[in-house]
N, C-alpha and C. Protein backbone atom coordinates (compact mmCIF):
# COMPACT_ATOMS: atom_id res chain seq x y z
N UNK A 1 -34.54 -38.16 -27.34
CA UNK A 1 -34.36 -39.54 -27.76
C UNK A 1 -33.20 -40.14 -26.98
N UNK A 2 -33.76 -41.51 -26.60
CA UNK A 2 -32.23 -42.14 -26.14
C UNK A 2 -31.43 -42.54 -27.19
N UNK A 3 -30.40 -43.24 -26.33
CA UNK A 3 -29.04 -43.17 -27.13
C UNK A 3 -29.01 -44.47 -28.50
N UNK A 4 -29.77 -45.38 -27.46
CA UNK A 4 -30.45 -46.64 -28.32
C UNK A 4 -31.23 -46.33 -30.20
N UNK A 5 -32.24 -45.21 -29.44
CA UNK A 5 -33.18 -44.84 -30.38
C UNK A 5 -32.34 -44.18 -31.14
N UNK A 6 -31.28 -43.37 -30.84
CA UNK A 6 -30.75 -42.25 -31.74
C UNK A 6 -29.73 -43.22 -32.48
N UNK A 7 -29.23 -44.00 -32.65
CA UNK A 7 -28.52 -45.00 -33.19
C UNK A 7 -29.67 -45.23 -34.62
N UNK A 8 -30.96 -46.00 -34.10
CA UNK A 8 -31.58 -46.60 -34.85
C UNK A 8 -32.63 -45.59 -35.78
N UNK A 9 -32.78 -44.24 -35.25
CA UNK A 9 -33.13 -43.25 -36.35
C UNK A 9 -31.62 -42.68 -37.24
N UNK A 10 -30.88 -42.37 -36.64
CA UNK A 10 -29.34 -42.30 -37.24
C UNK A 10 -29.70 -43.28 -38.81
N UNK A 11 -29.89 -44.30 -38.52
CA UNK A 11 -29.80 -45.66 -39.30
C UNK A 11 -30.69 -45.30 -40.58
N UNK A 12 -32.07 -45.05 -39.88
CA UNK A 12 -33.10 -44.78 -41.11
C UNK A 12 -32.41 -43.47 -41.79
N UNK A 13 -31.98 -42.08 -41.13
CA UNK A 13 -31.57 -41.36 -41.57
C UNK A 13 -31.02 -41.33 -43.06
N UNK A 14 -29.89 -42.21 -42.61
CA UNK A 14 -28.65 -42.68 -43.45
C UNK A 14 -29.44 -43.51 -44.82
N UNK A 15 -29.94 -44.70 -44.59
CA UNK A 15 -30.76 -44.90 -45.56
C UNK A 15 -32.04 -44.04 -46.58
N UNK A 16 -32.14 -43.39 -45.90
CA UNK A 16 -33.41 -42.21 -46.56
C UNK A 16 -32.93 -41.43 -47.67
N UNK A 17 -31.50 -40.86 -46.96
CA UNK A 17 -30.46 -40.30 -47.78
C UNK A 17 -29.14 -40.42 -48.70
N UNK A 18 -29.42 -41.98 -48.69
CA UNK A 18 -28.45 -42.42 -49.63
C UNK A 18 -28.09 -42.19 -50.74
N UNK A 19 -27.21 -42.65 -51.78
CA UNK A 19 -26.74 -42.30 -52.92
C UNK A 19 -27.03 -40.73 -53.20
N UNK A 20 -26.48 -39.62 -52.34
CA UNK A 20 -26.89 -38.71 -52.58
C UNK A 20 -28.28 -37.95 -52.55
N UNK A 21 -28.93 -38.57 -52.20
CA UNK A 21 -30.31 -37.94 -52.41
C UNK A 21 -29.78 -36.31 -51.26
N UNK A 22 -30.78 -35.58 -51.78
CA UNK A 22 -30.81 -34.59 -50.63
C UNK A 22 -32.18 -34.22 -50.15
N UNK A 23 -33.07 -34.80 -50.97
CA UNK A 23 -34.71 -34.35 -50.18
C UNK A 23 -35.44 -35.62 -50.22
N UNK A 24 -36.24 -35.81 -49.24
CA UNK A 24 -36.84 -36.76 -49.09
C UNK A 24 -38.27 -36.39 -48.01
N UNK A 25 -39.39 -37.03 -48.54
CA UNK A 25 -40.47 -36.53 -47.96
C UNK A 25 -40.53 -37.92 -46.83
N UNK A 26 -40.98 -37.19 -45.19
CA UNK A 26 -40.27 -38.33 -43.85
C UNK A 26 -41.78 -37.92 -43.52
N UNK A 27 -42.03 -39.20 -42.59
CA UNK A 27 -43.32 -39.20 -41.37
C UNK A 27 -42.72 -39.23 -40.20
N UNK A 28 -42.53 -37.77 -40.04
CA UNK A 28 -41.83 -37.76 -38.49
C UNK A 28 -42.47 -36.93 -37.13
N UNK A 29 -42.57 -37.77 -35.92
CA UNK A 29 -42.76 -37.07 -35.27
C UNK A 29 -42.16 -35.79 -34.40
N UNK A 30 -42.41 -35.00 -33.52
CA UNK A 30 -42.61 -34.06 -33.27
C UNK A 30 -40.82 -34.26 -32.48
N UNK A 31 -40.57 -34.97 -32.17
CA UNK A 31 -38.91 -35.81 -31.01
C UNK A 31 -38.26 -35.60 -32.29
N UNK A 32 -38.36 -36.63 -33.49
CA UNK A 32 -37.68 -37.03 -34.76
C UNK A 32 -37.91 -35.63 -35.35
N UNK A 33 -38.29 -34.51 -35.56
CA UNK A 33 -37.99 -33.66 -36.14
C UNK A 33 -36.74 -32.56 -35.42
N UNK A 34 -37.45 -32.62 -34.37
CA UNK A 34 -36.47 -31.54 -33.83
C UNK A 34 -34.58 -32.17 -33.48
N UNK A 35 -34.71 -33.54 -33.78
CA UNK A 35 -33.45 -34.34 -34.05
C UNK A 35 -32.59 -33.87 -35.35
N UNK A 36 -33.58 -33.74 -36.25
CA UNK A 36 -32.97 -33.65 -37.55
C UNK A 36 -32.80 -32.09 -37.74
N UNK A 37 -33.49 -31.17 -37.17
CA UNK A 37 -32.98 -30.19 -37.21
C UNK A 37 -31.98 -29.64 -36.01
N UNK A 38 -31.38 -30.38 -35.15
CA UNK A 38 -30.31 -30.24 -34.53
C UNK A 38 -28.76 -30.74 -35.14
N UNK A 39 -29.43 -32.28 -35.40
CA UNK A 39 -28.28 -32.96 -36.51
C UNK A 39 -27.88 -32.56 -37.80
N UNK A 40 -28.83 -31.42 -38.39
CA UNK A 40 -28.26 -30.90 -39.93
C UNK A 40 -29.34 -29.13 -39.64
N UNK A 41 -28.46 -28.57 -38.84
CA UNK A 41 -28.88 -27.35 -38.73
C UNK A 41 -29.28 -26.44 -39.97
N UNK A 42 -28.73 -27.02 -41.17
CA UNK A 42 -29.11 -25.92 -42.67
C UNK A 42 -30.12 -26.76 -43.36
N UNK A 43 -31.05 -27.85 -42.67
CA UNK A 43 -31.94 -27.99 -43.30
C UNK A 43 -33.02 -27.18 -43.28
N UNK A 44 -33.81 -27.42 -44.37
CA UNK A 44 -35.14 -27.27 -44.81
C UNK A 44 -36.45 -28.18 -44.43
N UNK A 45 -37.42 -27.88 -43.48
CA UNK A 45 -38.15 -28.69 -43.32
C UNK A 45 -39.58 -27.88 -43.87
N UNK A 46 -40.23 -28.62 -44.90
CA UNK A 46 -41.62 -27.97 -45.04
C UNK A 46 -42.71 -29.50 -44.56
N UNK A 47 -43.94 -29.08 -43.53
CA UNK A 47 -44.90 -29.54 -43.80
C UNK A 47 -45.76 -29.45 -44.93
N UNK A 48 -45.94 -31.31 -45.35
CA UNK A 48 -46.65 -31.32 -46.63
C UNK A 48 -47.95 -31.08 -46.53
N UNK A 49 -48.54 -30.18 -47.59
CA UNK A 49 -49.89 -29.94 -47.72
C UNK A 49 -50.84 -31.18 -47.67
N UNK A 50 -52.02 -30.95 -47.20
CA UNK A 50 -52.88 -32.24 -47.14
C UNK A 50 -52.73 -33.38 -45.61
N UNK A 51 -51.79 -32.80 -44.89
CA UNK A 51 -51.43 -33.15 -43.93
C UNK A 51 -52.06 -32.61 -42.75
N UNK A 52 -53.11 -33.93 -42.51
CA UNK A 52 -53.74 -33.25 -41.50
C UNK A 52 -53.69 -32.40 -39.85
N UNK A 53 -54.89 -31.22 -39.50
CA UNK A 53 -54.17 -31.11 -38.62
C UNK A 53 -54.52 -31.10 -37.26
N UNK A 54 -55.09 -32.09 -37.57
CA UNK A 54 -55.31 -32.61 -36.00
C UNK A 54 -54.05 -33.34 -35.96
N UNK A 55 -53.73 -33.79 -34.32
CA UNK A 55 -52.40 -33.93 -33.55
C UNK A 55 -52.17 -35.13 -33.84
N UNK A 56 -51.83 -35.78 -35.01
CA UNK A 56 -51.04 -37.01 -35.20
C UNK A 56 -49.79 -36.88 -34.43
N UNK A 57 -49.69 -38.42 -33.99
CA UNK A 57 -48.01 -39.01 -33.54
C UNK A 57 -47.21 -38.41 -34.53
N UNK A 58 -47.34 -38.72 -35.97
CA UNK A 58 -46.37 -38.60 -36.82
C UNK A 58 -47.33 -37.62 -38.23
N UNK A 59 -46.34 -36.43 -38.51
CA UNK A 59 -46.77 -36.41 -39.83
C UNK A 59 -45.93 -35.89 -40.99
N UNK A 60 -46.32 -36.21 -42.15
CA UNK A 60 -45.55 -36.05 -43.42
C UNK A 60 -44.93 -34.75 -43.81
N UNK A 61 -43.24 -34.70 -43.66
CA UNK A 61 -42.63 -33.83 -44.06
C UNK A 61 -41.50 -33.91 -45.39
N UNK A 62 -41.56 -32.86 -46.04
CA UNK A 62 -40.61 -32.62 -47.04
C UNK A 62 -39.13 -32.12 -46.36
N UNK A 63 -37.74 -32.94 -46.31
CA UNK A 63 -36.67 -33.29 -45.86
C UNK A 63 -35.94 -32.78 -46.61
N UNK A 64 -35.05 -31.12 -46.88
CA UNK A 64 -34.27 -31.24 -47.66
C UNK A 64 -32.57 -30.93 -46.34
N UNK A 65 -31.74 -31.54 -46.98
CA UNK A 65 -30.13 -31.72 -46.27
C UNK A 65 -29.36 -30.79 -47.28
N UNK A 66 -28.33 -30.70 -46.59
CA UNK A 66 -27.31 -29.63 -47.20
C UNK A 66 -26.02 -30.25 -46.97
């Protein structure tokens, strides 16, 4: 991701996880995941069931932060 983009997922980040939350189910692609598991190395990422699997841009994950 550029530096632009990483600002403006930063952003959603921050909002996703507000007031404390620590899990949150994200539609992220394949760039945006491996972001979030660089940026919060003790997360938890599960793909949600029902999630198809043919090669979507983006698909639905369960987000937990530490």
């Amino acid at each position: 991701m550029n530096h632009q983009k990483n600002n403006g997922f930063d952003e959603f980040l921050s909002d996703s996880f507000k007031d404390g939350a620590c899990v949150r189910e994200l539609r992220l692609s394949s760039t945006e995941l491996k972001y979030i598991q660089l940026k919060f190395p003790k997360s938890k990422v599960m793909k949600l069931s029902g999630t198809s699997n043919r090669t979507p841009k983006k698909i639905w994950y369960e987000v937990r932060i530490k």
